[in-house]
PDB file of N, CA and C in Angstrom:
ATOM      1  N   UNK A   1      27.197  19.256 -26.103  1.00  0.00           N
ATOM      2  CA  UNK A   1      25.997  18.455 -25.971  1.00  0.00           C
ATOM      3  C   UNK A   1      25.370  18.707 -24.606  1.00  0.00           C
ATOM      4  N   UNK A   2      24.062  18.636 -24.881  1.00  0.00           N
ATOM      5  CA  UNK A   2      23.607  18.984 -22.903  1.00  0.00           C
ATOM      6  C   UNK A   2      23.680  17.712 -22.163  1.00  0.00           C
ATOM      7  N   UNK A   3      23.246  18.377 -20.956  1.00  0.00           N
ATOM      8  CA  UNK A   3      23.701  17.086 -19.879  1.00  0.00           C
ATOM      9  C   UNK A   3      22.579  16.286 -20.047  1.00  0.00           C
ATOM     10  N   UNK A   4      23.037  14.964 -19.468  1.00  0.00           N
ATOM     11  CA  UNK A   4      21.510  14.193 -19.733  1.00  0.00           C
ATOM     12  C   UNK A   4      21.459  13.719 -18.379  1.00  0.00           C
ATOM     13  N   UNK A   5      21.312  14.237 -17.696  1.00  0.00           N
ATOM     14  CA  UNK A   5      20.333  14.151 -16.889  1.00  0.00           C
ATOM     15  C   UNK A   5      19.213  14.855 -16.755  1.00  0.00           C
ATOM     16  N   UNK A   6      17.770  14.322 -16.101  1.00  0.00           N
ATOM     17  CA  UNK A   6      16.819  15.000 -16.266  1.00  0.00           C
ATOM     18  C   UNK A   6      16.773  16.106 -15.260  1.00  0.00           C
ATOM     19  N   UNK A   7      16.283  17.120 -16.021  1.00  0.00           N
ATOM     20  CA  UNK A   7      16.218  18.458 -15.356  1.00  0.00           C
ATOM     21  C   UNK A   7      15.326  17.944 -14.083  1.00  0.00           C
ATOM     22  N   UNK A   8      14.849  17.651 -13.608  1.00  0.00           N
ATOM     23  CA  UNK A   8      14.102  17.293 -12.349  1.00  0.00           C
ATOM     24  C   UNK A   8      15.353  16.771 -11.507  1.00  0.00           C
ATOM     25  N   UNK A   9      16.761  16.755 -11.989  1.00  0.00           N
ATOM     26  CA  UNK A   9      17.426  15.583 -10.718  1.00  0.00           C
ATOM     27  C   UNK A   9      18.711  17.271 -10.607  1.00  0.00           C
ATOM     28  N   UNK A  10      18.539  17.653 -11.024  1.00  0.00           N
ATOM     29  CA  UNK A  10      19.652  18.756 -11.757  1.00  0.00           C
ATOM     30  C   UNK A  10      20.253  19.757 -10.245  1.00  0.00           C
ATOM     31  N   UNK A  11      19.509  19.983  -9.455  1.00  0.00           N
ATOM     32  CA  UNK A  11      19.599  20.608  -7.757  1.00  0.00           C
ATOM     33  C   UNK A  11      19.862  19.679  -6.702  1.00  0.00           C
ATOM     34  N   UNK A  12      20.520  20.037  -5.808  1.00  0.00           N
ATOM     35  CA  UNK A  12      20.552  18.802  -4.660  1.00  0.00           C
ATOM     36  C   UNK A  12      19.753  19.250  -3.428  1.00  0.00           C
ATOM     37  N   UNK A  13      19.336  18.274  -2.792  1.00  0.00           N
ATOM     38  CA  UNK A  13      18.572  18.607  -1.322  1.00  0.00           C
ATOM     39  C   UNK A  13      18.657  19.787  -0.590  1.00  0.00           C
ATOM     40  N   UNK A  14      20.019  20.303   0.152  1.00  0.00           N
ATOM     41  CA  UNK A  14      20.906  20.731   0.430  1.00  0.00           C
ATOM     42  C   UNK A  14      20.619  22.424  -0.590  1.00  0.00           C
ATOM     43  N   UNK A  15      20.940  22.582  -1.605  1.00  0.00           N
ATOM     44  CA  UNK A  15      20.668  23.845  -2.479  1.00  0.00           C
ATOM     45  C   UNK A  15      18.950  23.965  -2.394  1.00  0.00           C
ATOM     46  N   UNK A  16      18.127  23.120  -2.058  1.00  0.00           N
ATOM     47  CA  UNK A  16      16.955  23.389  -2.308  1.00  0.00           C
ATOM     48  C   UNK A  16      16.273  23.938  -0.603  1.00  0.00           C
ATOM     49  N   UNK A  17      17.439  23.197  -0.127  1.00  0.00           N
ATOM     50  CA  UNK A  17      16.857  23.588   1.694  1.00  0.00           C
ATOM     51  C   UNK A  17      17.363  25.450   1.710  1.00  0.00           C
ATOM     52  N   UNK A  18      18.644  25.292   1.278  1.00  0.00           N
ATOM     53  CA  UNK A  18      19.070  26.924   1.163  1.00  0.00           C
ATOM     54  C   UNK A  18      18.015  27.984   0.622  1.00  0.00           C
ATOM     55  N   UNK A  19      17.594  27.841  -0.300  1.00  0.00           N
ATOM     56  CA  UNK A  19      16.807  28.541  -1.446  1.00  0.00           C
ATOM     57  C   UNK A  19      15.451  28.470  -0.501  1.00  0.00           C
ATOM     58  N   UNK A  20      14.946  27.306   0.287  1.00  0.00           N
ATOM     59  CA  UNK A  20      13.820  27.774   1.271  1.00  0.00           C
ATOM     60  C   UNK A  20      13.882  28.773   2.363  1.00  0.00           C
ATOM     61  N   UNK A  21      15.243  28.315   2.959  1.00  0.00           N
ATOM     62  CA  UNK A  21      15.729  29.588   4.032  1.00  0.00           C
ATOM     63  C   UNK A  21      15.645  30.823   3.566  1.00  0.00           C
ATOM     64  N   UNK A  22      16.654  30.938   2.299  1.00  0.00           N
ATOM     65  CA  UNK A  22      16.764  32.468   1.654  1.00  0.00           C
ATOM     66  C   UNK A  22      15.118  33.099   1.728  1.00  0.00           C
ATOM     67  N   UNK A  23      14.464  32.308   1.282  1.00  0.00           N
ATOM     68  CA  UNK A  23      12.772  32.932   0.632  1.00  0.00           C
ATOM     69  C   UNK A  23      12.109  33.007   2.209  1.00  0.00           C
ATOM     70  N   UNK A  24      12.694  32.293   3.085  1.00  0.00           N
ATOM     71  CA  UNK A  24      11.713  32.523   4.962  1.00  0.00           C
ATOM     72  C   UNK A  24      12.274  33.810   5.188  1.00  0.00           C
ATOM     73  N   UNK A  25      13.442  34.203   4.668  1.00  0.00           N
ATOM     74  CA  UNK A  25      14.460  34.920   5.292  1.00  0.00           C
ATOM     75  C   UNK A  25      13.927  36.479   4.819  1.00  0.00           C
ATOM     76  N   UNK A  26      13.248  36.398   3.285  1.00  0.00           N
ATOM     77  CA  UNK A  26      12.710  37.971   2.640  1.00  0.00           C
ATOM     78  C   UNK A  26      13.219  37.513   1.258  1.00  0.00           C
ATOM     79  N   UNK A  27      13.944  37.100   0.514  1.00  0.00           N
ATOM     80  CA  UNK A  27      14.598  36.776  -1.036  1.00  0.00           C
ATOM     81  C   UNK A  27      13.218  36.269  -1.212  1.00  0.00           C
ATOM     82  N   UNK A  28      13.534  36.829  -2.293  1.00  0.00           N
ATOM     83  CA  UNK A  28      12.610  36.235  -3.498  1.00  0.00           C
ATOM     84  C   UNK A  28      12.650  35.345  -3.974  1.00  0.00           C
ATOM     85  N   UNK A  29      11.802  34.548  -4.556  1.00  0.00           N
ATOM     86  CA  UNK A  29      11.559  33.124  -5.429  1.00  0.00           C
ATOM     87  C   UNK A  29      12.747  33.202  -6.536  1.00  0.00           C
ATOM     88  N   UNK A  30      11.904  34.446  -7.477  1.00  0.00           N
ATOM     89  CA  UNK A  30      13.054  34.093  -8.393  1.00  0.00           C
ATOM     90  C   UNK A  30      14.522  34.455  -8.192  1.00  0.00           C
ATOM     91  N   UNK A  31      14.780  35.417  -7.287  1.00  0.00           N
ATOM     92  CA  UNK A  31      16.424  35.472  -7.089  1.00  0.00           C
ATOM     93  C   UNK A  31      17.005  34.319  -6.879  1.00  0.00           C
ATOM     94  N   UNK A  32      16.181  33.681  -5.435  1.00  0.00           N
ATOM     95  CA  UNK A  32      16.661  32.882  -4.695  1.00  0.00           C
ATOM     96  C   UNK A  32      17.054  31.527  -5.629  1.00  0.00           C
ATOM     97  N   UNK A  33      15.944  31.076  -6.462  1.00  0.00           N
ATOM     98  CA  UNK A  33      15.844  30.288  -7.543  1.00  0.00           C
ATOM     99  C   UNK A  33      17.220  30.040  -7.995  1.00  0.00           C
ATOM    100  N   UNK A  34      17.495  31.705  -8.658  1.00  0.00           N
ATOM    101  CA  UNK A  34      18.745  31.380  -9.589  1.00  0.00           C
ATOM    102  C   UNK A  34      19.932  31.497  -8.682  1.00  0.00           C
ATOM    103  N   UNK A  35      19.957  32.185  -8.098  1.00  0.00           N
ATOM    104  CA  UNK A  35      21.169  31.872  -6.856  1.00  0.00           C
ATOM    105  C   UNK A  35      21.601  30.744  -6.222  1.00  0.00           C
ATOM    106  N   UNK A  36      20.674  29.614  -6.001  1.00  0.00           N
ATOM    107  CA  UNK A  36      21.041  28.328  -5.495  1.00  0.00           C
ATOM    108  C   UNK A  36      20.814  27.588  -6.578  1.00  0.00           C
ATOM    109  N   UNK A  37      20.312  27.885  -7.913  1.00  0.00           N
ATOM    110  CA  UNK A  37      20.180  26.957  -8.824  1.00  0.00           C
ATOM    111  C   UNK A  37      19.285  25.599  -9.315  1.00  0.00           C
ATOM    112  N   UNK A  38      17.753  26.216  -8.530  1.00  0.00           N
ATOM    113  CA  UNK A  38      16.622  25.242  -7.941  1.00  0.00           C
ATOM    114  C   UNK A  38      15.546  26.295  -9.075  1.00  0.00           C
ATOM    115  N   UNK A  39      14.388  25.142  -9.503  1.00  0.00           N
ATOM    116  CA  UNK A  39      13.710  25.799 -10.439  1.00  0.00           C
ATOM    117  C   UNK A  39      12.621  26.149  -9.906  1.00  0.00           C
ATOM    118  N   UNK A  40      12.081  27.098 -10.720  1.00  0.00           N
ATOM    119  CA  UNK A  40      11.420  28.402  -9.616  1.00  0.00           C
ATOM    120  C   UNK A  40      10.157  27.793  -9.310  1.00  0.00           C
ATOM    121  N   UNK A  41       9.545  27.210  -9.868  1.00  0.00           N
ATOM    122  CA  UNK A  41       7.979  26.588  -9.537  1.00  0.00           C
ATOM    123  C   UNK A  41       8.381  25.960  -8.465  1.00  0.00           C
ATOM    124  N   UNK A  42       8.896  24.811  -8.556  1.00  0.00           N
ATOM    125  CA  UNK A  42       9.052  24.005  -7.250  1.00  0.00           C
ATOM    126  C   UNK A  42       9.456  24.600  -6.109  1.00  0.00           C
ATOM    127  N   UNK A  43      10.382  25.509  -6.444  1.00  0.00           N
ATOM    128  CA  UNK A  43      10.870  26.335  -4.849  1.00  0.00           C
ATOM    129  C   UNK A  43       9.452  26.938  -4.553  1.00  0.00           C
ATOM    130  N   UNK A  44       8.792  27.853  -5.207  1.00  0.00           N
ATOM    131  CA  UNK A  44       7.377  28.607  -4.754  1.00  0.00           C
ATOM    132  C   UNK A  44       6.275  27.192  -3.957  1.00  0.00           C
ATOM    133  N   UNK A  45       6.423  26.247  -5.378  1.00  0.00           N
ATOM    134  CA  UNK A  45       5.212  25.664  -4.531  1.00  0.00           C
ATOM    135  C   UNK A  45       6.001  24.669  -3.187  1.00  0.00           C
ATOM    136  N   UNK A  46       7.062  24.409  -3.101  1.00  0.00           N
ATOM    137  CA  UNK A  46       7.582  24.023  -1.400  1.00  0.00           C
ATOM    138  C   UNK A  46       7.686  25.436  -0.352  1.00  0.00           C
ATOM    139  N   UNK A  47       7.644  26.153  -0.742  1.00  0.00           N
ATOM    140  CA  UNK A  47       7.594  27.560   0.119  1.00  0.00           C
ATOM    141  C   UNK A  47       6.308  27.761   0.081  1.00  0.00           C
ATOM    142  N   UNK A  48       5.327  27.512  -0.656  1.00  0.00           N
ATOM    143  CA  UNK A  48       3.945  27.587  -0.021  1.00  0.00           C
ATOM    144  C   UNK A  48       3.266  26.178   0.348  1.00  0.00           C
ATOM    145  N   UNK A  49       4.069  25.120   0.508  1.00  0.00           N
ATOM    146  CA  UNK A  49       3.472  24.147   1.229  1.00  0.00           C
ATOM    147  C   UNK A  49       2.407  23.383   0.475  1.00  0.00           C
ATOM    148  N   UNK A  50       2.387  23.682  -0.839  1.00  0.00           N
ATOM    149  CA  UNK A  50       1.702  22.585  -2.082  1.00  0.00           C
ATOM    150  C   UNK A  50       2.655  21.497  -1.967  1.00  0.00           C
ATOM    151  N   UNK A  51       3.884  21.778  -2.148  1.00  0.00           N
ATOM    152  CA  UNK A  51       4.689  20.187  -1.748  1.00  0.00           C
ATOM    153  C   UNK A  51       5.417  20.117  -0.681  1.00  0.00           C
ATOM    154  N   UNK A  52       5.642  18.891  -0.262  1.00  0.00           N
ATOM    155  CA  UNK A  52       6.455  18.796   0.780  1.00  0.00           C
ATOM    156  C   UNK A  52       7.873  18.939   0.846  1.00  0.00           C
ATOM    157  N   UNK A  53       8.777  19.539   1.453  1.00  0.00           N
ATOM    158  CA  UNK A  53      10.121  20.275   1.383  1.00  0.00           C
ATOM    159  C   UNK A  53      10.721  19.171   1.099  1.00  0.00           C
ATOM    160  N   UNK A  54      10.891  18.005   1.764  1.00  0.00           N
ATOM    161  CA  UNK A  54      12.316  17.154   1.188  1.00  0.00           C
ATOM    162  C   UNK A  54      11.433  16.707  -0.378  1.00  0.00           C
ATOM    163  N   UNK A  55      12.609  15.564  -0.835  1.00  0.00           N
ATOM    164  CA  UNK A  55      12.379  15.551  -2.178  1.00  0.00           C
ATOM    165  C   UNK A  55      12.180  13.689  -2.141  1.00  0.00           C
ATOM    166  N   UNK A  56      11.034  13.774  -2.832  1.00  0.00           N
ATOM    167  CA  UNK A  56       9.729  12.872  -2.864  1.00  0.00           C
ATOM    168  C   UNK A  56       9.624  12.269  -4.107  1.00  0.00           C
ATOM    169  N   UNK A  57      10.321  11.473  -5.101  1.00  0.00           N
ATOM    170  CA  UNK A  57       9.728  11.216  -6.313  1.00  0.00           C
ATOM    171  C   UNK A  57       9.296   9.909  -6.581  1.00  0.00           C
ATOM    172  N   UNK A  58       8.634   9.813  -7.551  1.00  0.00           N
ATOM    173  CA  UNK A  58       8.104   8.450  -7.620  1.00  0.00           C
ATOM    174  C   UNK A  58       6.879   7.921  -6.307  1.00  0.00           C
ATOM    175  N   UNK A  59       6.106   6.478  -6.929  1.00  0.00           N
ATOM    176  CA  UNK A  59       5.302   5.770  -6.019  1.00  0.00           C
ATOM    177  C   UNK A  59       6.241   5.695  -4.355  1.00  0.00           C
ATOM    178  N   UNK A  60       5.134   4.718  -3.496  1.00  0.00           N
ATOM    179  CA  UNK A  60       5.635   4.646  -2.772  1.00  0.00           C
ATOM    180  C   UNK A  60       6.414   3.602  -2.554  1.00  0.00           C
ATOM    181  N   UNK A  61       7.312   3.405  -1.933  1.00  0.00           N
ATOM    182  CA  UNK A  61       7.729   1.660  -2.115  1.00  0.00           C
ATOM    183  C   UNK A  61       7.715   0.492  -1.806  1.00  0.00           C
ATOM    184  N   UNK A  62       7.540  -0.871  -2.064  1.00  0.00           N
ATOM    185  CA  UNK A  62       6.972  -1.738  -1.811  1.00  0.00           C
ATOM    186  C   UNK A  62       7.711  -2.402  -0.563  1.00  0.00           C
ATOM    187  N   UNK A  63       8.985  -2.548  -0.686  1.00  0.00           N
ATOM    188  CA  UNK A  63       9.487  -3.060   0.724  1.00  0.00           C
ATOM    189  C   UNK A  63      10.510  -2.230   1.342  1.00  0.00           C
ATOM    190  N   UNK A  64      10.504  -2.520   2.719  1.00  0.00           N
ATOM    191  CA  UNK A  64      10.996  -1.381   3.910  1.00  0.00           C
ATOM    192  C   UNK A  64      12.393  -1.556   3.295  1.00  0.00           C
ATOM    193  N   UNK A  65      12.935  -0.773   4.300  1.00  0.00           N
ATOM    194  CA  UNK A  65      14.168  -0.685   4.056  1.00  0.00           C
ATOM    195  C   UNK A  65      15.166  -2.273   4.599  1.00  0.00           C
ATOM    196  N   UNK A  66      14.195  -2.785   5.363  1.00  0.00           N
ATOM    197  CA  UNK A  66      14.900  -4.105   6.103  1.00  0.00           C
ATOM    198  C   UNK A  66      14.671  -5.056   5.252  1.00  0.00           C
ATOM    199  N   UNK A  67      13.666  -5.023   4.360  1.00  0.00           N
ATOM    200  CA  UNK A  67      13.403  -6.118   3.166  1.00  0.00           C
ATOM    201  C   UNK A  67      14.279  -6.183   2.200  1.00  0.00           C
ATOM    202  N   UNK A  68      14.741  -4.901   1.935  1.00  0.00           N
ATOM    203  CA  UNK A  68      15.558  -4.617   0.977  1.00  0.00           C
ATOM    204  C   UNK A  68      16.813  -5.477   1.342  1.00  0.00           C
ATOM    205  N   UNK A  69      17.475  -5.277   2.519  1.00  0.00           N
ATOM    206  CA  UNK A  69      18.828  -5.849   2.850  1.00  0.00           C
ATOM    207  C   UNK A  69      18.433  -7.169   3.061  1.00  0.00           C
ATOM    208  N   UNK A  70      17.201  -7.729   3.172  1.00  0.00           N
ATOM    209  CA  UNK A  70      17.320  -9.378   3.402  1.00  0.00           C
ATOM    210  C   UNK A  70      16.538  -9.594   2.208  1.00  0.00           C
ATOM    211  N   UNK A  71      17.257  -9.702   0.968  1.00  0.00           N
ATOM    212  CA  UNK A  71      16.789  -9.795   0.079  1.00  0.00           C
ATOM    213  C   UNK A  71      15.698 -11.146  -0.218  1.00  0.00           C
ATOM    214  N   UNK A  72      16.102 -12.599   0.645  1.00  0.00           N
ATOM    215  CA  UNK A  72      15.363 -13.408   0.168  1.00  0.00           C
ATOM    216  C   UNK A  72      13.813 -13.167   0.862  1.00  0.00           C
ATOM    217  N   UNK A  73      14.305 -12.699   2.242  1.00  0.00           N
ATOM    218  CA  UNK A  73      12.933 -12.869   2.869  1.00  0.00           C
ATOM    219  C   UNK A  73      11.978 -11.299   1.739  1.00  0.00           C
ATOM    220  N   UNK A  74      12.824 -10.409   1.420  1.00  0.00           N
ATOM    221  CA  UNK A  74      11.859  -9.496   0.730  1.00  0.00           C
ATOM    222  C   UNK A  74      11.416  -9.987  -0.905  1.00  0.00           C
ATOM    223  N   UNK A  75      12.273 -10.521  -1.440  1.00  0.00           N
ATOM    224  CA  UNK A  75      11.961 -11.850  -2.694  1.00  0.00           C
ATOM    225  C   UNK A  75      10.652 -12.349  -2.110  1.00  0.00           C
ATOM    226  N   UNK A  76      10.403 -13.556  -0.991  1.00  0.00           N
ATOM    227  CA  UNK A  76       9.563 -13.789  -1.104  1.00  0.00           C
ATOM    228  C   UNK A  76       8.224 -13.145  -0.833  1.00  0.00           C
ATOM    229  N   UNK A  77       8.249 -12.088   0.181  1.00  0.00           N
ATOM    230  CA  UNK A  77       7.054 -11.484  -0.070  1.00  0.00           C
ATOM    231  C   UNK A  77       6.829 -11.146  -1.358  1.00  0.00           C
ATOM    232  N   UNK A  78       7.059 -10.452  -1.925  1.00  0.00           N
ATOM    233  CA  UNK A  78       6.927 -10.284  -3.529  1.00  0.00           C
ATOM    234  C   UNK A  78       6.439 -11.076  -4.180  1.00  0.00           C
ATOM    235  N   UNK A  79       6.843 -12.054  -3.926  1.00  0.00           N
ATOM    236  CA  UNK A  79       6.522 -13.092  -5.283  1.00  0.00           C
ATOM    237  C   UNK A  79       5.145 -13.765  -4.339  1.00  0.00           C
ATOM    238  N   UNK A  80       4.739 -13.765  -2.998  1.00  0.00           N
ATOM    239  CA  UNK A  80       3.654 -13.790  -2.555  1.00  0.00           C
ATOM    240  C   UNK A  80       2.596 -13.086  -3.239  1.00  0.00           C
ATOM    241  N   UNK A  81       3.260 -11.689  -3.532  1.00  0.00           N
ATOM    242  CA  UNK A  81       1.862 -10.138  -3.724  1.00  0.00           C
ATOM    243  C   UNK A  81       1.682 -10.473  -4.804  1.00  0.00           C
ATOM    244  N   UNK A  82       2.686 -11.174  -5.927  1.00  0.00           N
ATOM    245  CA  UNK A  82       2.278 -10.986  -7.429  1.00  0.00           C
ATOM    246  C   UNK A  82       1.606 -12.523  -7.701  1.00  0.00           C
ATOM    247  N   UNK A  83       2.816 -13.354  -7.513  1.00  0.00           N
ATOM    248  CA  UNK A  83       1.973 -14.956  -7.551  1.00  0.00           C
ATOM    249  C   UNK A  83       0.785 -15.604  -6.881  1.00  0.00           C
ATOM    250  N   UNK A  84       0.450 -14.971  -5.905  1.00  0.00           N
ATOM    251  CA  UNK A  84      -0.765 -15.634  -4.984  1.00  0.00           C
ATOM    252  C   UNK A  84      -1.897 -15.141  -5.218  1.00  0.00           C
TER     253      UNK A  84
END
Protein backbone atom coordinates (compact mmCIF):
# COMPACT_ATOMS: atom_id res chain seq x y z
CA UNK A 1 0.00 0.00 0.00
CA UNK A 2 1.60 3.55 -0.50
CA UNK A 3 2.56 5.76 2.13
CA UNK A 4 0.08 8.20 3.17
CA UNK A 5 1.61 10.82 3.66
CA UNK A 6 1.30 13.67 1.37
CA UNK A 7 3.87 13.85 -1.19
CA UNK A 8 4.47 17.56 -0.30
CA UNK A 9 5.75 16.42 3.40
CA UNK A 10 7.79 13.35 1.84
CA UNK A 11 11.71 15.37 1.97
CA UNK A 12 13.09 16.95 5.03
CA UNK A 13 14.58 20.52 5.40
CA UNK A 14 17.95 19.30 5.75
CA UNK A 15 17.78 16.99 2.17
CA UNK A 16 16.28 20.02 0.57
CA UNK A 17 19.15 22.47 1.91
CA UNK A 18 21.65 19.67 0.41
CA UNK A 19 20.02 19.43 -3.03
CA UNK A 20 20.36 23.53 -3.02
CA UNK A 21 24.10 23.32 -2.28
CA UNK A 22 24.60 20.41 -4.79
CA UNK A 23 22.74 22.71 -7.69
CA UNK A 24 25.12 26.23 -6.28
CA UNK A 25 27.83 23.78 -6.46
CA UNK A 26 27.25 22.78 -10.71
CA UNK A 27 24.63 19.40 -10.22
CA UNK A 28 21.86 19.55 -11.84
CA UNK A 29 18.21 19.92 -10.83
CA UNK A 30 17.28 16.76 -11.89
CA UNK A 31 20.26 14.66 -10.59
CA UNK A 32 20.41 16.55 -7.60
CA UNK A 33 16.52 16.06 -7.21
CA UNK A 34 16.82 12.36 -7.25
CA UNK A 35 19.90 12.05 -5.25
CA UNK A 36 18.60 13.81 -2.14
CA UNK A 37 15.12 12.78 -2.87
CA UNK A 38 13.39 16.42 -3.17
CA UNK A 39 10.94 16.99 -6.13
CA UNK A 40 12.31 18.61 -9.00
CA UNK A 41 10.00 21.71 -9.47
CA UNK A 42 10.37 22.89 -6.08
CA UNK A 43 14.15 22.41 -5.91
CA UNK A 44 14.36 24.58 -9.46
CA UNK A 45 11.91 27.06 -8.34
CA UNK A 46 13.93 27.54 -4.63
CA UNK A 47 17.18 27.61 -6.67
CA UNK A 48 15.79 30.29 -8.72
CA UNK A 49 14.35 32.23 -5.93
CA UNK A 50 10.44 31.94 -7.00
CA UNK A 51 10.26 30.44 -3.46
CA UNK A 52 11.79 30.96 -0.49
CA UNK A 53 14.45 28.18 0.62
CA UNK A 54 13.17 27.14 4.07
CA UNK A 55 9.85 25.43 4.00
CA UNK A 56 6.75 27.67 4.30
CA UNK A 57 3.32 25.98 4.20
CA UNK A 58 0.11 27.08 4.89
CA UNK A 59 -1.45 30.81 5.99
CA UNK A 60 0.23 32.79 8.27
CA UNK A 61 -0.41 32.30 11.88
CA UNK A 62 -2.58 33.87 14.13
CA UNK A 63 -0.73 33.81 17.46
CA UNK A 64 3.07 34.19 18.25
CA UNK A 65 4.75 31.70 19.50
CA UNK A 66 4.31 33.19 23.24
CA UNK A 67 0.48 33.03 22.80
CA UNK A 68 0.67 29.71 22.00
CA UNK A 69 2.38 28.65 25.41
CA UNK A 70 0.03 30.97 27.45
CA UNK A 71 -2.73 29.46 26.19
CA UNK A 72 -5.43 31.46 28.15
CA UNK A 73 -4.09 34.81 27.48
CA UNK A 74 -3.87 33.53 23.55
CA UNK A 75 -7.68 31.94 24.04
CA UNK A 76 -8.64 35.19 24.81
CA UNK A 77 -7.39 37.17 22.13
CA UNK A 78 -9.10 34.89 19.82
CA UNK A 79 -12.21 34.80 21.02
CA UNK A 80 -11.78 38.80 21.05
CA UNK A 81 -10.97 38.59 16.90
CA UNK A 82 -13.93 36.23 16.33
CA UNK A 83 -16.59 37.33 19.08
CA UNK A 84 -16.21 41.13 19.10
Amino acid sequence: MADSKPAILRYSEESMAAALNAVRKGQSITSAAKEFGVPKTTLLYKASGKYPEGRKMGSDTLFTKEEKVSYPSGFLIWHQLVFL
